[in-house]
PDB file of N, CA and C in Angstrom:
ATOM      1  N   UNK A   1     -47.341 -21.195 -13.272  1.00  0.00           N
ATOM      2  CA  UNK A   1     -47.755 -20.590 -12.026  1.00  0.00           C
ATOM      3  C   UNK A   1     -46.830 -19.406 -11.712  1.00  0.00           C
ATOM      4  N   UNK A   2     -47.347 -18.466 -10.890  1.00  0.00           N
ATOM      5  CA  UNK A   2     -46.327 -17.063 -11.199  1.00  0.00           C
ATOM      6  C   UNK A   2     -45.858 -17.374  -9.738  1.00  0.00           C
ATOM      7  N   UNK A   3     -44.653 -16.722  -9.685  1.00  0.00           N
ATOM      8  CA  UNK A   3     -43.784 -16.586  -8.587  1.00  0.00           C
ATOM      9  C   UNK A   3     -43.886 -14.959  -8.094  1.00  0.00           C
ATOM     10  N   UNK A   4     -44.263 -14.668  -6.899  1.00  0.00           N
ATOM     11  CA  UNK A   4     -43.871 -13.046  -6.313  1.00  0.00           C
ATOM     12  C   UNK A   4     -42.384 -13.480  -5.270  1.00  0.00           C
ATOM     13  N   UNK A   5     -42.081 -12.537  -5.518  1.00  0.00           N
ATOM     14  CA  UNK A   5     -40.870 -12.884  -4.956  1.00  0.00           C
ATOM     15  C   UNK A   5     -40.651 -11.108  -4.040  1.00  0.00           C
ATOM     16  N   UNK A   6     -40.180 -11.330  -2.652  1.00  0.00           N
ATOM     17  CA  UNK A   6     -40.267 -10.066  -1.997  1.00  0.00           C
ATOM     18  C   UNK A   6     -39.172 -10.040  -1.388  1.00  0.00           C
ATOM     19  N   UNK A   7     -37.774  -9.145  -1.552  1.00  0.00           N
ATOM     20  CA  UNK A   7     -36.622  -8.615  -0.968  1.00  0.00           C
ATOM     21  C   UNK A   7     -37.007  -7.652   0.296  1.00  0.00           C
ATOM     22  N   UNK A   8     -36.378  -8.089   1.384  1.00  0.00           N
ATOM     23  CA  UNK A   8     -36.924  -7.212   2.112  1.00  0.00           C
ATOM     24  C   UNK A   8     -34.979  -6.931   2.568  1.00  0.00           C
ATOM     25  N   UNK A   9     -34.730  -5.418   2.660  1.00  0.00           N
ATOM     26  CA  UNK A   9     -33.859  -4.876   3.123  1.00  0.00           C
ATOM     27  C   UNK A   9     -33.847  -4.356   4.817  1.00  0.00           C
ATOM     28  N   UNK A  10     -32.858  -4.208   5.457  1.00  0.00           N
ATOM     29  CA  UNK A  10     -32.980  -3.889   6.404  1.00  0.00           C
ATOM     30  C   UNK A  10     -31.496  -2.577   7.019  1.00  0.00           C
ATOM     31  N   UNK A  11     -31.759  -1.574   7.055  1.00  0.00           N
ATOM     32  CA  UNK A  11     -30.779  -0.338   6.469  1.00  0.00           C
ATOM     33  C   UNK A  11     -30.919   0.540   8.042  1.00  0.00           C
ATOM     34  N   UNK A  12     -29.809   0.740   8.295  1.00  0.00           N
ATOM     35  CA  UNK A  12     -28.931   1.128   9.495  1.00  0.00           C
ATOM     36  C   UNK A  12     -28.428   2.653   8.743  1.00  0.00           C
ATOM     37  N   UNK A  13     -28.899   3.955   9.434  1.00  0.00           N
ATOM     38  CA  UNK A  13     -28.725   5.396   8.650  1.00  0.00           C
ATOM     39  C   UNK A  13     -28.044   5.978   9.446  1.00  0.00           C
ATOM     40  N   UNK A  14     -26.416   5.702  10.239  1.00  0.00           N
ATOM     41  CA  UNK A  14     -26.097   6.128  11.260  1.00  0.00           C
ATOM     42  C   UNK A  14     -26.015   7.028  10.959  1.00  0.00           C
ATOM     43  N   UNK A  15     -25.690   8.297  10.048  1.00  0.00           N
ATOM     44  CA  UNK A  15     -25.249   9.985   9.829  1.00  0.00           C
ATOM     45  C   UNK A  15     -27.169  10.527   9.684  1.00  0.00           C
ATOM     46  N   UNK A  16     -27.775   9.806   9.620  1.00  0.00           N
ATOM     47  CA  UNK A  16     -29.428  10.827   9.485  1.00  0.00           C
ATOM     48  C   UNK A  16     -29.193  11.406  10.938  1.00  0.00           C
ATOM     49  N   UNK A  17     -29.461  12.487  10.766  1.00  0.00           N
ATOM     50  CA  UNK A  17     -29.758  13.214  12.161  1.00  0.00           C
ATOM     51  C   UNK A  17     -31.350  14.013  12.267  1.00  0.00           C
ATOM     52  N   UNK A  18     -31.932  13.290  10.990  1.00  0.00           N
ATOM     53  CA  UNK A  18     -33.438  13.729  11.132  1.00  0.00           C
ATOM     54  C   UNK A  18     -34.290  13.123   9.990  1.00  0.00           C
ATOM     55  N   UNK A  19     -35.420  12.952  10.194  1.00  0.00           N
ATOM     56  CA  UNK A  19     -36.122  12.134   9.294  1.00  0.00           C
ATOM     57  C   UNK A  19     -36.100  12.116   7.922  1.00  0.00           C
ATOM     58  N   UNK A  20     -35.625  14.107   7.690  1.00  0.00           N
ATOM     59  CA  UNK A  20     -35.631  14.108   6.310  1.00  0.00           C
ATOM     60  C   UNK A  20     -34.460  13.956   5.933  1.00  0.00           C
ATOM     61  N   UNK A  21     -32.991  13.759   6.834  1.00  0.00           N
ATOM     62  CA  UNK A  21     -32.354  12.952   6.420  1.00  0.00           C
ATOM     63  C   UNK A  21     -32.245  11.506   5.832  1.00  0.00           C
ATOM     64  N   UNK A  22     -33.124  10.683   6.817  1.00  0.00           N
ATOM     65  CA  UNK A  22     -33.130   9.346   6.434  1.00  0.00           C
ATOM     66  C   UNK A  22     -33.750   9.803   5.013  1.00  0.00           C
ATOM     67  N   UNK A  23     -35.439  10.183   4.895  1.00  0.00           N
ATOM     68  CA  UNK A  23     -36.215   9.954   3.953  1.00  0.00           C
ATOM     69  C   UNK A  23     -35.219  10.254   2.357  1.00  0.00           C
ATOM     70  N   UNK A  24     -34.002  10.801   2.474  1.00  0.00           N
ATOM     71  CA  UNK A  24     -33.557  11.470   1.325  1.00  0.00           C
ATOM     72  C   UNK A  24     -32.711  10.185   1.078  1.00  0.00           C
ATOM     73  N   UNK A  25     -31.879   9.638   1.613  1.00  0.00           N
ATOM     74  CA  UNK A  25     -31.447   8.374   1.476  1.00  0.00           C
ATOM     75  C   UNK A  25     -32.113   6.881   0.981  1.00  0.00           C
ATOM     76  N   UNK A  26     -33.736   6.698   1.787  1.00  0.00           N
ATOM     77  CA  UNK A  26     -34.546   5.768   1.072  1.00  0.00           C
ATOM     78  C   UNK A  26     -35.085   5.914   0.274  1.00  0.00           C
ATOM     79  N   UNK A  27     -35.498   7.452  -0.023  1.00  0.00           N
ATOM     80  CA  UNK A  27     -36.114   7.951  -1.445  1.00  0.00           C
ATOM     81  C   UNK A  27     -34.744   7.373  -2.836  1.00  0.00           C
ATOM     82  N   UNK A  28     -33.777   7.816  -3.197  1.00  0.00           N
ATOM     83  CA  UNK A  28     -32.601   7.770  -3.551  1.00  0.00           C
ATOM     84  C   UNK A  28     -32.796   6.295  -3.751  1.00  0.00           C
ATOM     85  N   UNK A  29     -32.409   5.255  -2.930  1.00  0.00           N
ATOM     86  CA  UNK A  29     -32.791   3.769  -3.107  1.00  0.00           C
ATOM     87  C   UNK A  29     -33.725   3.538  -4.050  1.00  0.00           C
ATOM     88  N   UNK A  30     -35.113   3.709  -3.480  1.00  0.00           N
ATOM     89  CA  UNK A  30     -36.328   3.525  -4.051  1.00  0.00           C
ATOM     90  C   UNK A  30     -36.366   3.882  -5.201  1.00  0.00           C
ATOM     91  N   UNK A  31     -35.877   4.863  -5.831  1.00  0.00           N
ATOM     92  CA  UNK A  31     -36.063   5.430  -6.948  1.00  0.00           C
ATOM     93  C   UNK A  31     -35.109   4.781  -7.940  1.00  0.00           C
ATOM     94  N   UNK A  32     -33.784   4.645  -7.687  1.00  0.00           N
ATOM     95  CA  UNK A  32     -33.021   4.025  -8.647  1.00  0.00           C
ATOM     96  C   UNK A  32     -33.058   2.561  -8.952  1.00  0.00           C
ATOM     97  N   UNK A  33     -34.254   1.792  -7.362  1.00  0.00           N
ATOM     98  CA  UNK A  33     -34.130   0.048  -7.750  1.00  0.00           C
ATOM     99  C   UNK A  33     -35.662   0.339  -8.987  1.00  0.00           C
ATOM    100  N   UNK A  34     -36.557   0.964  -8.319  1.00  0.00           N
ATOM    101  CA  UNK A  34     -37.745   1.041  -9.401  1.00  0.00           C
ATOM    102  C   UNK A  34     -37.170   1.071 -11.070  1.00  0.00           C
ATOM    103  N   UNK A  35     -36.443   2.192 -10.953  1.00  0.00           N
ATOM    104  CA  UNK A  35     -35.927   2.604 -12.751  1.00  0.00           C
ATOM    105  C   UNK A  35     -34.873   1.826 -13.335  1.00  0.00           C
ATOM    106  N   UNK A  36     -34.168   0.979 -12.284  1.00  0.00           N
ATOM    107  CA  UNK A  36     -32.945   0.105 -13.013  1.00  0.00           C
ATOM    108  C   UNK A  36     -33.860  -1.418 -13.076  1.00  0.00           C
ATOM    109  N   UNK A  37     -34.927  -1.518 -12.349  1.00  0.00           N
ATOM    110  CA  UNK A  37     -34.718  -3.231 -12.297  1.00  0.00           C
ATOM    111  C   UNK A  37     -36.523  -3.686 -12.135  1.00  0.00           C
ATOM    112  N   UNK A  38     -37.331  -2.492 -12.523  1.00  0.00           N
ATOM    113  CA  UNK A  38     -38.688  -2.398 -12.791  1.00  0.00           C
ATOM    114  C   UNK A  38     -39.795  -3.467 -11.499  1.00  0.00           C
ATOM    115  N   UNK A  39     -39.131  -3.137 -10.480  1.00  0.00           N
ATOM    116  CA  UNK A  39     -39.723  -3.647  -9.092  1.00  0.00           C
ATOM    117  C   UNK A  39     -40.575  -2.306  -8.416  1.00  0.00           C
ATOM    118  N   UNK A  40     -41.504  -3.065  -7.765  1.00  0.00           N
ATOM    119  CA  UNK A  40     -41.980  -2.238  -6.883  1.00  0.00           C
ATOM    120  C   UNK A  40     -41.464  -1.999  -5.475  1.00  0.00           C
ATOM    121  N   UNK A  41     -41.143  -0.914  -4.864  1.00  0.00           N
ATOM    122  CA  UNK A  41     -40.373  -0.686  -3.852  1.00  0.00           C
ATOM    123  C   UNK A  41     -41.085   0.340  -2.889  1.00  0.00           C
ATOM    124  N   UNK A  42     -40.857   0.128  -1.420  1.00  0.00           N
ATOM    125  CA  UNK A  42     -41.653   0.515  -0.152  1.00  0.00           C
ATOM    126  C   UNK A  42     -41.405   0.551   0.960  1.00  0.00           C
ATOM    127  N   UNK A  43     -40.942   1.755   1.520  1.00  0.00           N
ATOM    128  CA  UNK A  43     -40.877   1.724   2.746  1.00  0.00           C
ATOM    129  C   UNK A  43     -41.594   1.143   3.641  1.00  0.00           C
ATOM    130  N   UNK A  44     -41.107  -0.052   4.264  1.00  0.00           N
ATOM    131  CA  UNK A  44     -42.384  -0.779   5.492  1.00  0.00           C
ATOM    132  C   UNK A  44     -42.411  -0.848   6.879  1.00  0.00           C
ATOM    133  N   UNK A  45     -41.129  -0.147   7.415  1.00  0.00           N
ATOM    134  CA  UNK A  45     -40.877  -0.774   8.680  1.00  0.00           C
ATOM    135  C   UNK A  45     -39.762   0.682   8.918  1.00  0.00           C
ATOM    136  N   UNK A  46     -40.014   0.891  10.202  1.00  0.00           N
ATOM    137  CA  UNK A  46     -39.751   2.313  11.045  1.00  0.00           C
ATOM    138  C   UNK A  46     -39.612   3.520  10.271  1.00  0.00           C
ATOM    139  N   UNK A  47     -40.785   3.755   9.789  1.00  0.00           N
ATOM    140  CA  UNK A  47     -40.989   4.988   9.162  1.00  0.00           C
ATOM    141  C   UNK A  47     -40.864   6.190  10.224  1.00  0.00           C
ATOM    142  N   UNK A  48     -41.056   5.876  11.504  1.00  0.00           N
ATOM    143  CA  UNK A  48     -40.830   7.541  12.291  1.00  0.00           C
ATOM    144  C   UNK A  48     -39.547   7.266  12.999  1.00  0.00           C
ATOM    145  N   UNK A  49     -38.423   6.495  12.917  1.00  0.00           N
ATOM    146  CA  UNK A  49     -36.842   6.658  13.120  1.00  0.00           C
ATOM    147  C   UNK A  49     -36.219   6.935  12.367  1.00  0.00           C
ATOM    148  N   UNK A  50     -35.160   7.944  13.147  1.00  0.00           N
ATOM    149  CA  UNK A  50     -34.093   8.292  12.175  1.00  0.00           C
ATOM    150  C   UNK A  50     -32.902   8.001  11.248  1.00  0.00           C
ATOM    151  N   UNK A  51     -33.221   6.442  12.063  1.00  0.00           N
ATOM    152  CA  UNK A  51     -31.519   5.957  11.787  1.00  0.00           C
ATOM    153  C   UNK A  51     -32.097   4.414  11.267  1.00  0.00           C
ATOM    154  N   UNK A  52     -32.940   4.292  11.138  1.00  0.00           N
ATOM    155  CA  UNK A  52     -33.251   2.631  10.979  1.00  0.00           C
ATOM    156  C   UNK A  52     -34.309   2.628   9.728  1.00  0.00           C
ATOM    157  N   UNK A  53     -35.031   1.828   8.887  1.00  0.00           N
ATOM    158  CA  UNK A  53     -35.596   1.591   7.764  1.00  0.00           C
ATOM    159  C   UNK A  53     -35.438   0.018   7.234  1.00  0.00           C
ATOM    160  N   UNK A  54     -36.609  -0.344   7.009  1.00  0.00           N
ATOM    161  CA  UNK A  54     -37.417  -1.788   6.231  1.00  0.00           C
ATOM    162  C   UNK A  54     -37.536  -1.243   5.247  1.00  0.00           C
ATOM    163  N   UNK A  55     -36.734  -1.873   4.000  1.00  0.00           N
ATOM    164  CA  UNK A  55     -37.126  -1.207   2.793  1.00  0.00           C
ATOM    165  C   UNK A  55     -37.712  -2.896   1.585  1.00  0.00           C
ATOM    166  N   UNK A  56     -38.964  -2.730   1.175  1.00  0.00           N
ATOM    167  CA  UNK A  56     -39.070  -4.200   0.293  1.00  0.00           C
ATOM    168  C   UNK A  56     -39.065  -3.734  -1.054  1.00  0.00           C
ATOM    169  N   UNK A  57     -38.675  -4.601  -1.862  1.00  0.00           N
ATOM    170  CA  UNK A  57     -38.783  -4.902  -3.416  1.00  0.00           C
ATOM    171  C   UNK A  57     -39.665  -6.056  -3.651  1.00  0.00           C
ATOM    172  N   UNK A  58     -40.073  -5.915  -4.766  1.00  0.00           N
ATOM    173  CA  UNK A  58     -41.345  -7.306  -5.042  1.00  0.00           C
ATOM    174  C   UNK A  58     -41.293  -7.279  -6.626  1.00  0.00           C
ATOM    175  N   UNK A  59     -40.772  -8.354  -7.229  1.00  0.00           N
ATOM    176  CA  UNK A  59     -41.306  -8.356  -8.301  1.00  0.00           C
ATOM    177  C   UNK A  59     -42.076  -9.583  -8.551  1.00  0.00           C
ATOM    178  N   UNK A  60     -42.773 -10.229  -9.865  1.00  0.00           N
ATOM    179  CA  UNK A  60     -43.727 -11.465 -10.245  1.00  0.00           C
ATOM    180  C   UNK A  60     -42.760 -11.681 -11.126  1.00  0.00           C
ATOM    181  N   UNK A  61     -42.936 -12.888 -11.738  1.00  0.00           N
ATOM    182  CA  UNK A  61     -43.207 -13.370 -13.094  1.00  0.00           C
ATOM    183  C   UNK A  61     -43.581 -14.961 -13.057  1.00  0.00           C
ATOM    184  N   UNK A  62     -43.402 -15.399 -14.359  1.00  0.00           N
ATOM    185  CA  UNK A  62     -44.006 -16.099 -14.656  1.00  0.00           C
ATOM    186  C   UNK A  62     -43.162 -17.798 -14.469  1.00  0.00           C
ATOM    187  N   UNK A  63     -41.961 -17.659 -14.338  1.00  0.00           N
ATOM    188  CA  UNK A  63     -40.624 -18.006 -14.303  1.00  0.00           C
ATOM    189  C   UNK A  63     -39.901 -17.930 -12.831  1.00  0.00           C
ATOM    190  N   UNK A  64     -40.101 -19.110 -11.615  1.00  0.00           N
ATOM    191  CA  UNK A  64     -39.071 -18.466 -10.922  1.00  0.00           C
ATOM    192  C   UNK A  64     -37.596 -18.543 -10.658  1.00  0.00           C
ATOM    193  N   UNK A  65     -37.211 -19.085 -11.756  1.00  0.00           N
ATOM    194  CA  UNK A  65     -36.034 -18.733 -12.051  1.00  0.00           C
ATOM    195  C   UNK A  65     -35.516 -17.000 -12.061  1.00  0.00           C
ATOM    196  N   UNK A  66     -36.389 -16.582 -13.461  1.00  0.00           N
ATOM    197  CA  UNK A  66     -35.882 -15.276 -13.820  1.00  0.00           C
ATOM    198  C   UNK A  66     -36.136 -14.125 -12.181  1.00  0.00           C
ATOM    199  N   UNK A  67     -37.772 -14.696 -11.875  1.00  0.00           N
ATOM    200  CA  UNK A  67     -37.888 -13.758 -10.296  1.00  0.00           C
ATOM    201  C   UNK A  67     -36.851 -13.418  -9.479  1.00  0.00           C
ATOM    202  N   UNK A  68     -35.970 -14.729  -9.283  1.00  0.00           N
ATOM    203  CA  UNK A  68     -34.870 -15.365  -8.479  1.00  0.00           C
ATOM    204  C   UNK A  68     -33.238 -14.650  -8.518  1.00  0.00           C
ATOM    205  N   UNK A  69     -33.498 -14.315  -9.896  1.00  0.00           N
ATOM    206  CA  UNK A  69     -32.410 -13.445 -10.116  1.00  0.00           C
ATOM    207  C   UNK A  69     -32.451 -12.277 -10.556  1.00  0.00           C
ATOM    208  N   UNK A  70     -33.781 -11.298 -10.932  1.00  0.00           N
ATOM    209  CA  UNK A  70     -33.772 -10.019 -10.577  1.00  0.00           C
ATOM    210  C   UNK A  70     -33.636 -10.073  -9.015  1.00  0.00           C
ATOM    211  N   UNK A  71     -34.034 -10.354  -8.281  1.00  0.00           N
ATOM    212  CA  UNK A  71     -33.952 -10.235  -6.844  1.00  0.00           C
ATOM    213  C   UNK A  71     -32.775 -10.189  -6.196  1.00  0.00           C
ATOM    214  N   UNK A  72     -31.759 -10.920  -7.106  1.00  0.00           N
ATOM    215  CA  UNK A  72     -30.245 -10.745  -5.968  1.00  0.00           C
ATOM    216  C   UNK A  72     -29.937  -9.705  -7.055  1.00  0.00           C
ATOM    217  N   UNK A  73     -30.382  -9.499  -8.260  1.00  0.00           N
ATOM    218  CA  UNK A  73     -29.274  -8.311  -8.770  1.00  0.00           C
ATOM    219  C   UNK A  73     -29.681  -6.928  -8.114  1.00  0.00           C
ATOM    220  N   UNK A  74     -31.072  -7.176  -7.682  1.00  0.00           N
ATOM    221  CA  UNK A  74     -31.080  -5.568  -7.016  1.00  0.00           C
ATOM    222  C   UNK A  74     -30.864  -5.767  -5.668  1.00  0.00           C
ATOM    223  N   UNK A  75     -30.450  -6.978  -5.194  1.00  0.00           N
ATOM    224  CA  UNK A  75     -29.452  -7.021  -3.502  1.00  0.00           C
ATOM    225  C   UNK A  75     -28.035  -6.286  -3.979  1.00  0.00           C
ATOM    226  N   UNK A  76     -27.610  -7.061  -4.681  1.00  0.00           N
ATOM    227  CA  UNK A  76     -26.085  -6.415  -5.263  1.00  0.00           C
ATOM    228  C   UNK A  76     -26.478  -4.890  -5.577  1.00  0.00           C
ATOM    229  N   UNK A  77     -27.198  -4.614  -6.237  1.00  0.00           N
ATOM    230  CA  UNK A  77     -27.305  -2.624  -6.361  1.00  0.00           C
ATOM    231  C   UNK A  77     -27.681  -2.341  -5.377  1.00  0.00           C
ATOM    232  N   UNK A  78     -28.127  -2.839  -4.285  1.00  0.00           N
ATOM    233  CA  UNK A  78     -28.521  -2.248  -3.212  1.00  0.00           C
ATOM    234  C   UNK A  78     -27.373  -1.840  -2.077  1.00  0.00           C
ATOM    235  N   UNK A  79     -26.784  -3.331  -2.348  1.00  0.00           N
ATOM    236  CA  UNK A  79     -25.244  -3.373  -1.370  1.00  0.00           C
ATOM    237  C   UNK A  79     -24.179  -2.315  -2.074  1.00  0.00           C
ATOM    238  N   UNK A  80     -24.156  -2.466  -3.272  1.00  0.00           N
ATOM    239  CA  UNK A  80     -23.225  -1.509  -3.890  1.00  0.00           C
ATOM    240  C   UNK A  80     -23.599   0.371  -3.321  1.00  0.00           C
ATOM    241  N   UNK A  81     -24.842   0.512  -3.383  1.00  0.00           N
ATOM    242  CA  UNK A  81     -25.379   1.759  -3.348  1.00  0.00           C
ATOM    243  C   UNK A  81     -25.076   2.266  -2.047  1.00  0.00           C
ATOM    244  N   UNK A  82     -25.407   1.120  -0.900  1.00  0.00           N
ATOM    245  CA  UNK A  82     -25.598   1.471   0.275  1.00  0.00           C
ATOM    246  C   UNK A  82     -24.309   1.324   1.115  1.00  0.00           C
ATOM    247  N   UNK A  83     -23.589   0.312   0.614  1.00  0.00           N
ATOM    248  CA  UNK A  83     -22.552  -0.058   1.513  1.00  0.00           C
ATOM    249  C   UNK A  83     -22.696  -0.826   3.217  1.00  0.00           C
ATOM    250  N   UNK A  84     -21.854  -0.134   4.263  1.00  0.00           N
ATOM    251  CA  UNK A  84     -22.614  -0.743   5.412  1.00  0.00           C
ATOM    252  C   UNK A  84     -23.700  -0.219   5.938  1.00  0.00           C
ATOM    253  N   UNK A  85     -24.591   0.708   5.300  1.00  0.00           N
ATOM    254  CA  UNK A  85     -25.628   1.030   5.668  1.00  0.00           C
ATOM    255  C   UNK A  85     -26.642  -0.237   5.525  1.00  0.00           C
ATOM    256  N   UNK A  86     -26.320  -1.013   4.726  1.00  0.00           N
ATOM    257  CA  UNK A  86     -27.247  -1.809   4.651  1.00  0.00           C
ATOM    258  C   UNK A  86     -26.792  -3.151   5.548  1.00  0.00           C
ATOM    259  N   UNK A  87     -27.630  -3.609   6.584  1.00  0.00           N
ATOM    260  CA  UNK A  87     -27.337  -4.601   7.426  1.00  0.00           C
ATOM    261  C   UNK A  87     -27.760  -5.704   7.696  1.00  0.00           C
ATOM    262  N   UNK A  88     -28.954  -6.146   7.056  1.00  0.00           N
ATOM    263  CA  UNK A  88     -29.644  -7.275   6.513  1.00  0.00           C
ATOM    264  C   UNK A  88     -30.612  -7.436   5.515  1.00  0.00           C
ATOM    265  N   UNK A  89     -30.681  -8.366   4.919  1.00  0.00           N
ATOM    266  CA  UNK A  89     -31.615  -8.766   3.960  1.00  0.00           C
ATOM    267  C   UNK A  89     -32.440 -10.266   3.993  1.00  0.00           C
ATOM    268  N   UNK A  90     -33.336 -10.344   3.265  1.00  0.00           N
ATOM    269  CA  UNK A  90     -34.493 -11.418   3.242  1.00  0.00           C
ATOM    270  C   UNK A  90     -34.887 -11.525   2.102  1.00  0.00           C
ATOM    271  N   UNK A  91     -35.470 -12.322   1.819  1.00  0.00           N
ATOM    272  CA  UNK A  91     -36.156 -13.184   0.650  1.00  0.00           C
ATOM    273  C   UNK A  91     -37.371 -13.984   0.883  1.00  0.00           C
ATOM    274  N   UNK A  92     -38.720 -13.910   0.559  1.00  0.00           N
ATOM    275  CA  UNK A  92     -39.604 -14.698   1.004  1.00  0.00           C
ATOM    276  C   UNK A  92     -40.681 -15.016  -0.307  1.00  0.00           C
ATOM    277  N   UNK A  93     -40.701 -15.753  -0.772  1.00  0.00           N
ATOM    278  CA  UNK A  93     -41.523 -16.288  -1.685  1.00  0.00           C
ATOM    279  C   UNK A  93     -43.066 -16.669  -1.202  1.00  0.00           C
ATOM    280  N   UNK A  94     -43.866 -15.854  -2.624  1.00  0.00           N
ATOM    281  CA  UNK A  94     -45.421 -16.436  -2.615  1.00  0.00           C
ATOM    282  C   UNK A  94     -45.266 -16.855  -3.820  1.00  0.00           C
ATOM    283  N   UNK A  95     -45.949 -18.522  -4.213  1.00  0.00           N
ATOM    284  CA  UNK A  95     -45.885 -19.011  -5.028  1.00  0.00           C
ATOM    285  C   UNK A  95     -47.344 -19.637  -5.302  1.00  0.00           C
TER     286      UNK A  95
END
């Protein structure tokens, strides 16, 4: 039975002083969790603030073991990347 497994980030942009500030910062994210760790990634939550952003990752497989732990390794690249910009995270399983 496949496991989806969905990281949801929650990212605090105190220096954006404008959208295309933030957007250059979640773009940057998005782009390096997609190419390091082959998840799908999406801005979901306050897309018209400057300083705030819902960012999710989702990957499947077949295994939720393996799901289980791509998922914290791209928390750890995420925390590494972001530092205290990043201010909460989640985990929610469809199984």
């Amino acid at each position: 039975m496949p496991s989806v497994g969905v990281l949801t980030l929650e990212l605090h942009i105190e220096g954006a002083l404008s959208l295309k500030d933030k957007r250059h910062t979640v773009k940057s994210l998005k782009d390096r969790l997609r190419a390091k760790f082959n998840v799908a990634v999406a801005e979901i939550g306050y897309q018209d603030l400057w300083q705030r952003s819902l960012v999710s990752a989702v990957t499947v497989s077949g295994d939720h073991a393996h799901a289980e732990q791509v998922l914290q390794r791209v928390e750890r690249e995420a925390a590494g990347l972001l530092g205290g910009i990043l201010v909460g995270s989640s985990v929610e399983w469809i199984e």
